[in-house]
PDB file of N, CA and C in Angstrom:
ATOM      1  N   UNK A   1      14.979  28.261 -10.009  1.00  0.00           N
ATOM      2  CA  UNK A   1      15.420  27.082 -10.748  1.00  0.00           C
ATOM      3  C   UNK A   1      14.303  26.043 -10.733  1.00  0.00           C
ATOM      4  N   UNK A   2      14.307  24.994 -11.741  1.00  0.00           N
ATOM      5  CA  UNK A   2      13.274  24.410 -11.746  1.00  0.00           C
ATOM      6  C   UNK A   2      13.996  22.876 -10.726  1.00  0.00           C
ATOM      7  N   UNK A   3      13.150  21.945 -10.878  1.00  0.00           N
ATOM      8  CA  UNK A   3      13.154  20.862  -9.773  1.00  0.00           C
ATOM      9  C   UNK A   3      14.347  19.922 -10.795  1.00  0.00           C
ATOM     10  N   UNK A   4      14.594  20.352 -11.875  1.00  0.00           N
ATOM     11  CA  UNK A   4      15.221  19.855 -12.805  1.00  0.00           C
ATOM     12  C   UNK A   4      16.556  20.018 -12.309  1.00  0.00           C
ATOM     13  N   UNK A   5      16.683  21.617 -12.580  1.00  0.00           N
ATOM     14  CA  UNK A   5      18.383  22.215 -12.637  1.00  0.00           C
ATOM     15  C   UNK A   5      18.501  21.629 -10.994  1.00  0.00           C
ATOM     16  N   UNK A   6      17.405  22.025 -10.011  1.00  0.00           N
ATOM     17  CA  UNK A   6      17.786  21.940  -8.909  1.00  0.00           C
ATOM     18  C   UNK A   6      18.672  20.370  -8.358  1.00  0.00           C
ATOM     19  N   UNK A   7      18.223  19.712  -9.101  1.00  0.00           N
ATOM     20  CA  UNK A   7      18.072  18.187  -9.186  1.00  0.00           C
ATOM     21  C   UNK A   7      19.815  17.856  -9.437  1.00  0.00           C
ATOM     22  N   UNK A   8      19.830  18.859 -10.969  1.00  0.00           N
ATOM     23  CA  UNK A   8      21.148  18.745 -11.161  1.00  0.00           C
ATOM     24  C   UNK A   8      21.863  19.172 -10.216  1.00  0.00           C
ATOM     25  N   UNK A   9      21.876  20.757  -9.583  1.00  0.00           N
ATOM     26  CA  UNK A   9      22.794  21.246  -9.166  1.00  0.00           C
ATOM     27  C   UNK A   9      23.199  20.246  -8.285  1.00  0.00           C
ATOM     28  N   UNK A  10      22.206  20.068  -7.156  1.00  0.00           N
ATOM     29  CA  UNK A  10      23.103  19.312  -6.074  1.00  0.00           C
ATOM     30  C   UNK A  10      23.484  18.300  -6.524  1.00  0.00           C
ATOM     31  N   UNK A  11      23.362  17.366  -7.872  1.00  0.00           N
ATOM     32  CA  UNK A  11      24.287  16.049  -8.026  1.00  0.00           C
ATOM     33  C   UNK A  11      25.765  16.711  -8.453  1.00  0.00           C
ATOM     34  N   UNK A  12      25.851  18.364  -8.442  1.00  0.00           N
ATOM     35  CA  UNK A  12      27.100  18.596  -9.353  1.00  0.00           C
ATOM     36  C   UNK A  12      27.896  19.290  -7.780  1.00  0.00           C
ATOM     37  N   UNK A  13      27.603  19.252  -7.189  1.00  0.00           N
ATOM     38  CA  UNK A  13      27.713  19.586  -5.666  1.00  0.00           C
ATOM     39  C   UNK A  13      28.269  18.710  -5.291  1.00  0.00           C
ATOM     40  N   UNK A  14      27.593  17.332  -5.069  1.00  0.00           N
ATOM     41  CA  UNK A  14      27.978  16.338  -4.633  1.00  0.00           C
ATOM     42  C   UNK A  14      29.372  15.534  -5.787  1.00  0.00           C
ATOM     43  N   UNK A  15      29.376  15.877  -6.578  1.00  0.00           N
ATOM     44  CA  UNK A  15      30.408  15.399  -7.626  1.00  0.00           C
ATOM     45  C   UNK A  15      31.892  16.290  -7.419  1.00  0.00           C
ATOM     46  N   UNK A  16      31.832  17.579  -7.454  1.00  0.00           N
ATOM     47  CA  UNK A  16      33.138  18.394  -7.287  1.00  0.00           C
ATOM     48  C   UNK A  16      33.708  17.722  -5.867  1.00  0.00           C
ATOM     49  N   UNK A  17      33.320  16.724  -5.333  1.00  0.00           N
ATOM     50  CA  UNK A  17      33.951  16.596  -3.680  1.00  0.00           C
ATOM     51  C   UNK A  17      34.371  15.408  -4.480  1.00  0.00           C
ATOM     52  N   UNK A  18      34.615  14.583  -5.829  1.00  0.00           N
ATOM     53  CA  UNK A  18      35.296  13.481  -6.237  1.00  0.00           C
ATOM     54  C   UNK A  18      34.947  12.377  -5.086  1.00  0.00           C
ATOM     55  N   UNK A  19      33.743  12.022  -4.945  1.00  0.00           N
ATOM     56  CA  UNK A  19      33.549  10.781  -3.680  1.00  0.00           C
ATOM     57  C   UNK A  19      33.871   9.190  -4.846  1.00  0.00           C
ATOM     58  N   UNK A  20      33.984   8.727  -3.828  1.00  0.00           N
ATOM     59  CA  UNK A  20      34.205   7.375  -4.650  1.00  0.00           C
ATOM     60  C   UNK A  20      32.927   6.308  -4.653  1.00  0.00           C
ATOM     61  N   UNK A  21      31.918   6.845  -3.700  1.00  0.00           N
ATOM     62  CA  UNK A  21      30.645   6.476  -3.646  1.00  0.00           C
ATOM     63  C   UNK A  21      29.927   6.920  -3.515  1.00  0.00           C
ATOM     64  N   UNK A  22      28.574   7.363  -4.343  1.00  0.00           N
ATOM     65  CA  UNK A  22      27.824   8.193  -4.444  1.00  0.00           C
ATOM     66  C   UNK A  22      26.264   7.654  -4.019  1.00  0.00           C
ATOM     67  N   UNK A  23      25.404   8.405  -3.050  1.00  0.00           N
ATOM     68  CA  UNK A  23      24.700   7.604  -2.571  1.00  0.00           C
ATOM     69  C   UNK A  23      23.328   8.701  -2.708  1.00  0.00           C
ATOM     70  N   UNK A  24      22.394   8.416  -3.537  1.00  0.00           N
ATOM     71  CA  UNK A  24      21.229   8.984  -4.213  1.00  0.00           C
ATOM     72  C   UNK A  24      19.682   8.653  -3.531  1.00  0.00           C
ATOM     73  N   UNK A  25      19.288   9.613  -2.734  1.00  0.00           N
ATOM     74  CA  UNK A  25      17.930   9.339  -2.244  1.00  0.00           C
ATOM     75  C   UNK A  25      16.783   9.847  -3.268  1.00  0.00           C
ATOM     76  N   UNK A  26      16.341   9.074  -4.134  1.00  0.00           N
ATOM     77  CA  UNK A  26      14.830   9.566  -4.915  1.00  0.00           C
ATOM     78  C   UNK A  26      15.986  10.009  -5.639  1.00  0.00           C
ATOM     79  N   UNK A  27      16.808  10.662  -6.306  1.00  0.00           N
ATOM     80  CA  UNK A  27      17.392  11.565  -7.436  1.00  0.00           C
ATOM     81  C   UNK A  27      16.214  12.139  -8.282  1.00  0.00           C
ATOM     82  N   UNK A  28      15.276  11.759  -8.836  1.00  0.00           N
ATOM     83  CA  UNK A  28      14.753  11.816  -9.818  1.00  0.00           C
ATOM     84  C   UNK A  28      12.756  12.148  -8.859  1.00  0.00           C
ATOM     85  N   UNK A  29      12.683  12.439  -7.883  1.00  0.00           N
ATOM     86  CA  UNK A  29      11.575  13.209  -7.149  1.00  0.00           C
ATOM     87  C   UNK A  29      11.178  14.202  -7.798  1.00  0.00           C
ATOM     88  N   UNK A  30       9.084  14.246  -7.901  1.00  0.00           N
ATOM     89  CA  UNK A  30       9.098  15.515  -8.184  1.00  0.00           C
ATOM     90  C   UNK A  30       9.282  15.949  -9.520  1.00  0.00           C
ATOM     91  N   UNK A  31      10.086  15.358 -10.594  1.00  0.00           N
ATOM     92  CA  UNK A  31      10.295  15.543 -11.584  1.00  0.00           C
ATOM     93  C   UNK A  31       9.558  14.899 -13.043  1.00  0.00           C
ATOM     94  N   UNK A  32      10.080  16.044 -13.925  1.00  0.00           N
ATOM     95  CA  UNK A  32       8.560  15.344 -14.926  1.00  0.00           C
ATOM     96  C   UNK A  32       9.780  14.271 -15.804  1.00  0.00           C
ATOM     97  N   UNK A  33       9.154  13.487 -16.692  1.00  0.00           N
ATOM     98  CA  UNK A  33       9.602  12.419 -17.487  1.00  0.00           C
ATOM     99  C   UNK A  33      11.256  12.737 -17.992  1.00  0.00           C
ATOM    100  N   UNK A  34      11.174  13.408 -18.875  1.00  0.00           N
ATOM    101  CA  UNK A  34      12.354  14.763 -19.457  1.00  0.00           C
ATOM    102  C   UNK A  34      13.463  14.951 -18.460  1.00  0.00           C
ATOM    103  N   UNK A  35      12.773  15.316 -17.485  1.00  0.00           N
ATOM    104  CA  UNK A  35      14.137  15.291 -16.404  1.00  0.00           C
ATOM    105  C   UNK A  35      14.624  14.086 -15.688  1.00  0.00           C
ATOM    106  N   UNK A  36      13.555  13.321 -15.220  1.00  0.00           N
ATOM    107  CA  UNK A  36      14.164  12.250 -14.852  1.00  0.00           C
ATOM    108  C   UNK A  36      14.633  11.754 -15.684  1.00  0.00           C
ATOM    109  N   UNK A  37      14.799  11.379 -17.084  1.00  0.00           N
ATOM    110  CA  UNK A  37      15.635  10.754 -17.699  1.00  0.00           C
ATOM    111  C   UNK A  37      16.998  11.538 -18.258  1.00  0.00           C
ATOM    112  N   UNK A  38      17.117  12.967 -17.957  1.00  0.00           N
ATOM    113  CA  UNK A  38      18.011  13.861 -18.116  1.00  0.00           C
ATOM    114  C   UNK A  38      19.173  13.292 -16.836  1.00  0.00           C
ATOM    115  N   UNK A  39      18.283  13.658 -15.622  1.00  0.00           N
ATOM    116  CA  UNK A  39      19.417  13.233 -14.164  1.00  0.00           C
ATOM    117  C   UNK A  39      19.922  12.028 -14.381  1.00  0.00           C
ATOM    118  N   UNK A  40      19.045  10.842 -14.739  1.00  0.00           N
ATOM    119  CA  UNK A  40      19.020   9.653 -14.457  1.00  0.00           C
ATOM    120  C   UNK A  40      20.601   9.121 -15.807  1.00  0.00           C
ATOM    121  N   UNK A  41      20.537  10.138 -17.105  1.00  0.00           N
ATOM    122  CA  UNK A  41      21.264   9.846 -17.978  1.00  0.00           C
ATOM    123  C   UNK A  41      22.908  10.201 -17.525  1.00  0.00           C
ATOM    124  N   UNK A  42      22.484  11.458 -16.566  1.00  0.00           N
ATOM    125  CA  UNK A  42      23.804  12.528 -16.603  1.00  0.00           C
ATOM    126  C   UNK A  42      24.425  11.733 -15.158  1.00  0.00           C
ATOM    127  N   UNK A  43      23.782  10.871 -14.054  1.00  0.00           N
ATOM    128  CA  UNK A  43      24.182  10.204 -13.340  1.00  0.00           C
ATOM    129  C   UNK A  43      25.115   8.977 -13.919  1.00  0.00           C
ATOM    130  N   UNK A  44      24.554   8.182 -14.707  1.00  0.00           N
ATOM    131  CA  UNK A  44      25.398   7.444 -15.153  1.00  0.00           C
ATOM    132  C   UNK A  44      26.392   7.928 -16.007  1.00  0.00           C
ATOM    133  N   UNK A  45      26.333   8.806 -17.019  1.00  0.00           N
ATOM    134  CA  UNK A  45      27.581   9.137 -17.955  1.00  0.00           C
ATOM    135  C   UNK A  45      28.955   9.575 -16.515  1.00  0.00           C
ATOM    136  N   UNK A  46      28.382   9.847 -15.933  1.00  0.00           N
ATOM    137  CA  UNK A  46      29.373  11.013 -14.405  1.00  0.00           C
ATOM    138  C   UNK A  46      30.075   9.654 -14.167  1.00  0.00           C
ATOM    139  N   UNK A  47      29.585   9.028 -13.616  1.00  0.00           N
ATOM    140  CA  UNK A  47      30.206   8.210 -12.459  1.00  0.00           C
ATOM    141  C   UNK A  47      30.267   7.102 -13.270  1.00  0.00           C
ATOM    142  N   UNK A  48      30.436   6.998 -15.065  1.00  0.00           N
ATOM    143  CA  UNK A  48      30.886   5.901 -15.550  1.00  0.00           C
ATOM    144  C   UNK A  48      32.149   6.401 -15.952  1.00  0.00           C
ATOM    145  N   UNK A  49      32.152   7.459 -16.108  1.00  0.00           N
ATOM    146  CA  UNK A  49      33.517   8.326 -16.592  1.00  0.00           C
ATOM    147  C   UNK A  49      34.378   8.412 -15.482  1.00  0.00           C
ATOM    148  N   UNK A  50      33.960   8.823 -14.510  1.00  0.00           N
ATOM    149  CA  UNK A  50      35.062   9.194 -12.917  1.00  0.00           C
ATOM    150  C   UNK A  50      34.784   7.533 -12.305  1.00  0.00           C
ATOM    151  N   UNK A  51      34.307   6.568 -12.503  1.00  0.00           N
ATOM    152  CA  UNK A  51      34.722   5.537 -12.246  1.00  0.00           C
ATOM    153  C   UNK A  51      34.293   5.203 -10.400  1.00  0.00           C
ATOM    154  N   UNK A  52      33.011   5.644 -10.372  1.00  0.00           N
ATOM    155  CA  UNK A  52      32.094   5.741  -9.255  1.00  0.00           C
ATOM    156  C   UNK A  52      31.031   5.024  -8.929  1.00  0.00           C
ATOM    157  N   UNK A  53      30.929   4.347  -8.067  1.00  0.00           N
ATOM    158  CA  UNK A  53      29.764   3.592  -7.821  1.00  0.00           C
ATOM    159  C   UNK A  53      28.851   4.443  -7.276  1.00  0.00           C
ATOM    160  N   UNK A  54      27.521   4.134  -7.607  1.00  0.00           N
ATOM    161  CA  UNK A  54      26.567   5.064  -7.693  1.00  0.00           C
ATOM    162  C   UNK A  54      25.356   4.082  -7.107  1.00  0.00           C
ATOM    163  N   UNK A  55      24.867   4.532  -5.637  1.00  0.00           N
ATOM    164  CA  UNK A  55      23.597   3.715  -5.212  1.00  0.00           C
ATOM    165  C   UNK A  55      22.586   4.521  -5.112  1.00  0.00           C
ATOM    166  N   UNK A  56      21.771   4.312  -5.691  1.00  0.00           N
ATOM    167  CA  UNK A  56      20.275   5.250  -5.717  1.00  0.00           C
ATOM    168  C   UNK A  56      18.738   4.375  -5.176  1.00  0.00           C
ATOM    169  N   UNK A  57      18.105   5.070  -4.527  1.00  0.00           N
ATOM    170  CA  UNK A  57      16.961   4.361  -4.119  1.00  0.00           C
ATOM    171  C   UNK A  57      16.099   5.142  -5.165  1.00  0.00           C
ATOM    172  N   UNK A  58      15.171   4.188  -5.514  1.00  0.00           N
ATOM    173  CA  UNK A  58      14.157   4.484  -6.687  1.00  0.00           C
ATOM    174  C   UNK A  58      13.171   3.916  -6.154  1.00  0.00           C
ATOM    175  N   UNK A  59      11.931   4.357  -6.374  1.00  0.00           N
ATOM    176  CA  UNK A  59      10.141   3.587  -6.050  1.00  0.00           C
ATOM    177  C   UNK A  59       9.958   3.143  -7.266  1.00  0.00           C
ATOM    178  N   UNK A  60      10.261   4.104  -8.830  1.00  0.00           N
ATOM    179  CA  UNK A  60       9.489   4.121  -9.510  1.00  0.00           C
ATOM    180  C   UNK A  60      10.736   2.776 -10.195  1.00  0.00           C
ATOM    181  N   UNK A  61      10.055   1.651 -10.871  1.00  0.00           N
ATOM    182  CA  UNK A  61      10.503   0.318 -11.223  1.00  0.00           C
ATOM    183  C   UNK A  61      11.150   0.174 -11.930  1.00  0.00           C
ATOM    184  N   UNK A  62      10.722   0.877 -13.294  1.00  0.00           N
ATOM    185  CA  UNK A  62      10.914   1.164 -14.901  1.00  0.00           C
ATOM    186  C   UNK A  62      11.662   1.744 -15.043  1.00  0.00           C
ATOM    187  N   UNK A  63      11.943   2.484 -13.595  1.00  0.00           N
ATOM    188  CA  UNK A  63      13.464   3.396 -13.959  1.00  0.00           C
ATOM    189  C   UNK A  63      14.089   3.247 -13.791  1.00  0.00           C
ATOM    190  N   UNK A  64      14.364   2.501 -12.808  1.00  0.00           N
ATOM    191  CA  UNK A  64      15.476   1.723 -11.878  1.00  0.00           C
ATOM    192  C   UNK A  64      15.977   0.628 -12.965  1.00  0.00           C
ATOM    193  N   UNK A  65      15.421  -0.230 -13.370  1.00  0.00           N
ATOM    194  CA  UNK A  65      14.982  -1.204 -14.182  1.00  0.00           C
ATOM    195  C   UNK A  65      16.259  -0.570 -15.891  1.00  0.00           C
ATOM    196  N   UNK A  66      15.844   0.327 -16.249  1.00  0.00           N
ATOM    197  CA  UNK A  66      16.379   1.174 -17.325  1.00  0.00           C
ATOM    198  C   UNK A  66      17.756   1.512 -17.204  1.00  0.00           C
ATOM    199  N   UNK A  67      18.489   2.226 -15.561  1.00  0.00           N
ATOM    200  CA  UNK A  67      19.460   2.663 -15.665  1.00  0.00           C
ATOM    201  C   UNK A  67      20.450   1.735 -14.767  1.00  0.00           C
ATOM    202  N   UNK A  68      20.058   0.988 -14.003  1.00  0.00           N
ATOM    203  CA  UNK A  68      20.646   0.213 -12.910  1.00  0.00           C
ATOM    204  C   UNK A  68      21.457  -0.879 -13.633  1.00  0.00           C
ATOM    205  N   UNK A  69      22.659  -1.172 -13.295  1.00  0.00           N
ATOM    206  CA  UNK A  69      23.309  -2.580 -13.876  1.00  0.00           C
ATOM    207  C   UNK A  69      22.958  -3.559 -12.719  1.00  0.00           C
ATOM    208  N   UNK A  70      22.857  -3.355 -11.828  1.00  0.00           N
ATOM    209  CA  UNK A  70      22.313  -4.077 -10.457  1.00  0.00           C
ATOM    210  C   UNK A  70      20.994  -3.872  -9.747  1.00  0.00           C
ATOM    211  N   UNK A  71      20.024  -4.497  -9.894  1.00  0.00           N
ATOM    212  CA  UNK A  71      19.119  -4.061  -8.788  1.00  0.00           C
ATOM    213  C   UNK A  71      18.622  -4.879  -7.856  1.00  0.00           C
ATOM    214  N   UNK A  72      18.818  -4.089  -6.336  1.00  0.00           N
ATOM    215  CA  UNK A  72      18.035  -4.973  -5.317  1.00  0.00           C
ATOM    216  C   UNK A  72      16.992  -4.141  -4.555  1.00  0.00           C
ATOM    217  N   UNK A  73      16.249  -5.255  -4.656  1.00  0.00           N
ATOM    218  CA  UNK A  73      15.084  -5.538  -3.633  1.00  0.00           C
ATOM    219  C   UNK A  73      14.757  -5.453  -2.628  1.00  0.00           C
ATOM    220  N   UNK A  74      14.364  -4.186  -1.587  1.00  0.00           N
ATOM    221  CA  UNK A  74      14.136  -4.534  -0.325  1.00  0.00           C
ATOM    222  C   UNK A  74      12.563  -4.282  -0.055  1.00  0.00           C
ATOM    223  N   UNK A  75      12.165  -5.206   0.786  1.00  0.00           N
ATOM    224  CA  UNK A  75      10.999  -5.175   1.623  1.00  0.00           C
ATOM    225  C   UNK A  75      11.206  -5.823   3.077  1.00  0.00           C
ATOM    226  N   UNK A  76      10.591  -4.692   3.933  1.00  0.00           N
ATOM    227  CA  UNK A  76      10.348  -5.230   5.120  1.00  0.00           C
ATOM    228  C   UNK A  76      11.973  -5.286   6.009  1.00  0.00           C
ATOM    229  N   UNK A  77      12.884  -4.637   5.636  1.00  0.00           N
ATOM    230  CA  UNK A  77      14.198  -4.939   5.881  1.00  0.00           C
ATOM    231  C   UNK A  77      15.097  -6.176   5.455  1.00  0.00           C
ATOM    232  N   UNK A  78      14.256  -6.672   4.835  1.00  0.00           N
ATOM    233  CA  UNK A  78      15.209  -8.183   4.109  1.00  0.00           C
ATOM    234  C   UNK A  78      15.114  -7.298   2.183  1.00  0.00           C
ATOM    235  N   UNK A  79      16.580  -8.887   1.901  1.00  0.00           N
ATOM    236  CA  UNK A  79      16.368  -8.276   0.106  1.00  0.00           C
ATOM    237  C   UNK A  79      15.681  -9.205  -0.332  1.00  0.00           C
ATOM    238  N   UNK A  80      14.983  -9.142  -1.395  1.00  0.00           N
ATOM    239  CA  UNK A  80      14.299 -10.222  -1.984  1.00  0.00           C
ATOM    240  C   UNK A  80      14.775 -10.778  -3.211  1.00  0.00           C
ATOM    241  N   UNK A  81      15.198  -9.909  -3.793  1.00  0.00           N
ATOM    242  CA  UNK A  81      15.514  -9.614  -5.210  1.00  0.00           C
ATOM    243  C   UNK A  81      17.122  -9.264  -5.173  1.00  0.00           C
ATOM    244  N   UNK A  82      18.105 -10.117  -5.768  1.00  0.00           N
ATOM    245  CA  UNK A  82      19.198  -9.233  -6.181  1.00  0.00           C
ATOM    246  C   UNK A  82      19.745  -9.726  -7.799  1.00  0.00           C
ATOM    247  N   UNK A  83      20.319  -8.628  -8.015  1.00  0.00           N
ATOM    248  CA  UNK A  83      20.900  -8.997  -9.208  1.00  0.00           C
ATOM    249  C   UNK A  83      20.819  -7.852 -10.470  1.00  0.00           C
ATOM    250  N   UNK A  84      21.133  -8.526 -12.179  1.00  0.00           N
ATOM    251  CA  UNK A  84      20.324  -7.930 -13.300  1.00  0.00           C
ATOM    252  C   UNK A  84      18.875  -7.660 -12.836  1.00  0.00           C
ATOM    253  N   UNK A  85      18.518  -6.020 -13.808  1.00  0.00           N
ATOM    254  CA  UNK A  85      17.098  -6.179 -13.345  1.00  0.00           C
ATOM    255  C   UNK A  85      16.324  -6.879 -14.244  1.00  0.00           C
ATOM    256  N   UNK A  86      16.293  -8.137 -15.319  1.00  0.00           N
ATOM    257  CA  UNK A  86      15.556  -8.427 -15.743  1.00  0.00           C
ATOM    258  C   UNK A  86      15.479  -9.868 -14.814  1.00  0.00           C
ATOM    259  N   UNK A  87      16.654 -10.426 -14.111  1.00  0.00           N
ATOM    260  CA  UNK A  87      16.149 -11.501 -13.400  1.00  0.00           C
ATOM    261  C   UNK A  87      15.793 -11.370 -11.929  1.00  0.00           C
ATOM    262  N   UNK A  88      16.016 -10.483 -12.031  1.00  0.00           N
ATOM    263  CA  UNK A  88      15.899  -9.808 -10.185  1.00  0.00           C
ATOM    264  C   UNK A  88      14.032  -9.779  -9.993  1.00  0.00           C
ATOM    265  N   UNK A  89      13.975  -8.735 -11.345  1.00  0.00           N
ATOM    266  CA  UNK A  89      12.670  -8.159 -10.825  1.00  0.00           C
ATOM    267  C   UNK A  89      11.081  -9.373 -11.573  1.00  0.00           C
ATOM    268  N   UNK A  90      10.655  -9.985 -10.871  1.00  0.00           N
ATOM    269  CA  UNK A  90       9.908 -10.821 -11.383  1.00  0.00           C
ATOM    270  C   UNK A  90       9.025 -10.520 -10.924  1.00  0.00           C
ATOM    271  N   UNK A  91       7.427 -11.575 -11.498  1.00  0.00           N
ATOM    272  CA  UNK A  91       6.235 -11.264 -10.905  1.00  0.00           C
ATOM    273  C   UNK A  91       5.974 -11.901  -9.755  1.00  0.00           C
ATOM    274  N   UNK A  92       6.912 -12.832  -9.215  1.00  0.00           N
ATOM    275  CA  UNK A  92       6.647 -13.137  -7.991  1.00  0.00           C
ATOM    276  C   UNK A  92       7.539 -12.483  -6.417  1.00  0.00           C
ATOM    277  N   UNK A  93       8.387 -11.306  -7.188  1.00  0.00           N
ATOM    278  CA  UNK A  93       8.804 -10.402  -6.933  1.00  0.00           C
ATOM    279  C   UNK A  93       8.125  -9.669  -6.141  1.00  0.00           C
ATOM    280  N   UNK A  94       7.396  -8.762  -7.522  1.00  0.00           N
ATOM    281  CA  UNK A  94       6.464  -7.874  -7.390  1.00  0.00           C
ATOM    282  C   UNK A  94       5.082  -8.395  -5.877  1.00  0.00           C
ATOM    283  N   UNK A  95       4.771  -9.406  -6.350  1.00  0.00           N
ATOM    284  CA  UNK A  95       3.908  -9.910  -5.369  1.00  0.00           C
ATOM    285  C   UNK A  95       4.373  -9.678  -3.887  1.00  0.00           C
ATOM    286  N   UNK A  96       5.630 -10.426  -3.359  1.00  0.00           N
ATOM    287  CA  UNK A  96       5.824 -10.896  -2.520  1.00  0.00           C
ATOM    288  C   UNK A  96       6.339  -9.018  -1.912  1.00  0.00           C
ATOM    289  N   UNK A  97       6.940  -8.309  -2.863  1.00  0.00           N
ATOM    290  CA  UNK A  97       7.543  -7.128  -1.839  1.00  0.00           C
ATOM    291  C   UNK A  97       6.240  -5.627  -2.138  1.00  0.00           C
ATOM    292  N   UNK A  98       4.991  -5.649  -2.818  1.00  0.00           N
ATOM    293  CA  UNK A  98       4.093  -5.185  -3.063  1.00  0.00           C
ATOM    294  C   UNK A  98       2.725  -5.306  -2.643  1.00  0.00           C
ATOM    295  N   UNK A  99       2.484  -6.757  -3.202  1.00  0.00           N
ATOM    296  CA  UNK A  99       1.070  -7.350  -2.858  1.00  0.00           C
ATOM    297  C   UNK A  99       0.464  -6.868  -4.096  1.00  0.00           C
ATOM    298  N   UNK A 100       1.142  -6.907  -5.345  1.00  0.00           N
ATOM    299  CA  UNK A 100       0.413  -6.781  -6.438  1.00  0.00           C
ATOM    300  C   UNK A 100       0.691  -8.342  -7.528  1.00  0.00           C
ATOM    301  N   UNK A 101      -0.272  -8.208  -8.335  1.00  0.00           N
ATOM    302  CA  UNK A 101       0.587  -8.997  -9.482  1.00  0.00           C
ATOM    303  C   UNK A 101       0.226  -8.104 -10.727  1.00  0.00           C
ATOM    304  N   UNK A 102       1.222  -8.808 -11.479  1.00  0.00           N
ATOM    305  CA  UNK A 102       1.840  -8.033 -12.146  1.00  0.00           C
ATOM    306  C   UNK A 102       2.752  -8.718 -12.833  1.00  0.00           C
ATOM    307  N   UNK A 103       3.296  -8.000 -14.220  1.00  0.00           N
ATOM    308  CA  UNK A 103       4.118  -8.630 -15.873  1.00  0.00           C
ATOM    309  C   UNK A 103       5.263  -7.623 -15.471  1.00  0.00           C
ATOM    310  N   UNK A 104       6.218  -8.640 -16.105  1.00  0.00           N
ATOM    311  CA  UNK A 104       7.651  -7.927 -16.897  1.00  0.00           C
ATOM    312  C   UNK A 104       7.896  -8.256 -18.118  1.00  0.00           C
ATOM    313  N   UNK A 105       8.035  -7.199 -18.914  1.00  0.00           N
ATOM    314  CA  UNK A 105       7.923  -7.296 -20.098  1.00  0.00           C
ATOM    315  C   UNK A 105       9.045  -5.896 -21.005  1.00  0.00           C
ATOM    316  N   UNK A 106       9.570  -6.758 -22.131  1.00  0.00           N
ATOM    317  CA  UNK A 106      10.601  -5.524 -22.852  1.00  0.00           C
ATOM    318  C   UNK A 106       9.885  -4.767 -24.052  1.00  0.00           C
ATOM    319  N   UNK A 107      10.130  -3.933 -23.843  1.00  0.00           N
ATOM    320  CA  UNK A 107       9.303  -2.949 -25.120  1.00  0.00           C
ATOM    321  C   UNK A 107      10.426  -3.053 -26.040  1.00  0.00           C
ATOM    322  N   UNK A 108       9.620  -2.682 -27.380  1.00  0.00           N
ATOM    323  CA  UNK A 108       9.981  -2.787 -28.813  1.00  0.00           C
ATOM    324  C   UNK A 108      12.244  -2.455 -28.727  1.00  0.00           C
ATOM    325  N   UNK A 109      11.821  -1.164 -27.977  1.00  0.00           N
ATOM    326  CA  UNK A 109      13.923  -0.490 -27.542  1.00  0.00           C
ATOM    327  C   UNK A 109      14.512  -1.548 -26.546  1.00  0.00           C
ATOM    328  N   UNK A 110      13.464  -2.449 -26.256  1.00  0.00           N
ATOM    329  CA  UNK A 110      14.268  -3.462 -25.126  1.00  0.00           C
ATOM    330  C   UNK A 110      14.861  -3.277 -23.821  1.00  0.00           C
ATOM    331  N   UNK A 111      13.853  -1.753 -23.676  1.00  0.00           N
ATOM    332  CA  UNK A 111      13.788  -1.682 -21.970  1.00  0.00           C
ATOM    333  C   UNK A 111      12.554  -1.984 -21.076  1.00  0.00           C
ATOM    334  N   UNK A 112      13.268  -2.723 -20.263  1.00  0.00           N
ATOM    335  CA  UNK A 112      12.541  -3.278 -19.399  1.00  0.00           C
ATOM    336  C   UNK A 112      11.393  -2.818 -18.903  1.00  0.00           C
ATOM    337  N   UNK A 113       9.570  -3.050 -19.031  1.00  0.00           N
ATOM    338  CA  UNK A 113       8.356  -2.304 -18.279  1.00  0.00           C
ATOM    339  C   UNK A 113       7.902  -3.439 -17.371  1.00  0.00           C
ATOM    340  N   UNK A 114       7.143  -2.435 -16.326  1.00  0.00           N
ATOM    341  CA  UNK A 114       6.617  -2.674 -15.293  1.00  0.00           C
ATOM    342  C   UNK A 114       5.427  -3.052 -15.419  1.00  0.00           C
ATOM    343  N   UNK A 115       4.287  -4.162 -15.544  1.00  0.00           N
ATOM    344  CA  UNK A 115       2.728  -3.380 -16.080  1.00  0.00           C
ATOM    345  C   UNK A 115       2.326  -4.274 -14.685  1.00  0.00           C
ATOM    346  N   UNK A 116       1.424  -3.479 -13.898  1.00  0.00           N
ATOM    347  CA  UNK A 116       0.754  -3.776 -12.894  1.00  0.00           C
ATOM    348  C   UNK A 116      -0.394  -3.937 -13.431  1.00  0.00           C
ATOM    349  N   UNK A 117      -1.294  -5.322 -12.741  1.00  0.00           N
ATOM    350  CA  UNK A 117      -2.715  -6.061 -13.153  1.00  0.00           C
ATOM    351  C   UNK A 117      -3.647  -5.668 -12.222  1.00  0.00           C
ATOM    352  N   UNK A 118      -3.308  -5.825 -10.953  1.00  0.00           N
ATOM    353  CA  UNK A 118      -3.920  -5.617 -10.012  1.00  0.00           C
ATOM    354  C   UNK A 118      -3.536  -5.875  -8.511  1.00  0.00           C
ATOM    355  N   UNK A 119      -4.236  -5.428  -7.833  1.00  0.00           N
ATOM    356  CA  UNK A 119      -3.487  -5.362  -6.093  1.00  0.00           C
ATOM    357  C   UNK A 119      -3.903  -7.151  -6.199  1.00  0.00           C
ATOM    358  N   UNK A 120      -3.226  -7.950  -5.297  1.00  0.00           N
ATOM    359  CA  UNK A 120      -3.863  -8.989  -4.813  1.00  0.00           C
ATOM    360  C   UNK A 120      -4.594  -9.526  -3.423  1.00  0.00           C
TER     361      UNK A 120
END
């Protein structure tokens, strides 16, 4: 199986047990564009339909950013950031839980990008 199906299977594993909270490490690891936005789509349709809260840790920003109705912020064991991700995730955000700076900005479909400038 590829890192794809595999990806799926165990979210469909973890779904036949009907949890009422679903708790996602990386979901989307490892995987090329196509799939992460395959898991990342088939996560939310699941657990908007069965009526599931769904917490996922994400690195990558833009994605989190895309599928999240909530996103928070952790660095260092504190949150920095909570909320929508367009007010959550700022450039003084980015700074303070990175050490980069860096833009937020909506593309033409009006999802939210990440563009990193440079380390600071």
């Amino acid at each position: 199986m590829s890192g794809g199906q595999r990806q799926l299977a165990s979210l469909a594993q973890a779904l036949v047990r009907k949890p009422r909270v679903l708790l996602l490490d990386e979901p989307t690891s490892a995987l090329d564009v196509a799939h992460q936005i395959r898991v990342m789509r088939t996560i939310r349709e699941i657990t908007q339909e069965q009526n599931i809260i769904s917490i996922a840790v994400l690195h990558d920003l833009a994605l989190a950013c895309r599928w999240c109705d909530r996103l928070v912020l952790l660095s260092k064991g504190r949150v920095l950031a909570d909320g929508e991700p367009a007010e959550a995730l700022t450039p003084g955000a980015l700074l303070d839980a990175y050490g980069v700076t860096g833009r937020i900005e909506r593309c033409s479909r009006g999802h939210i990008q990440v563009l990193i400038d440079e380390v600071a």
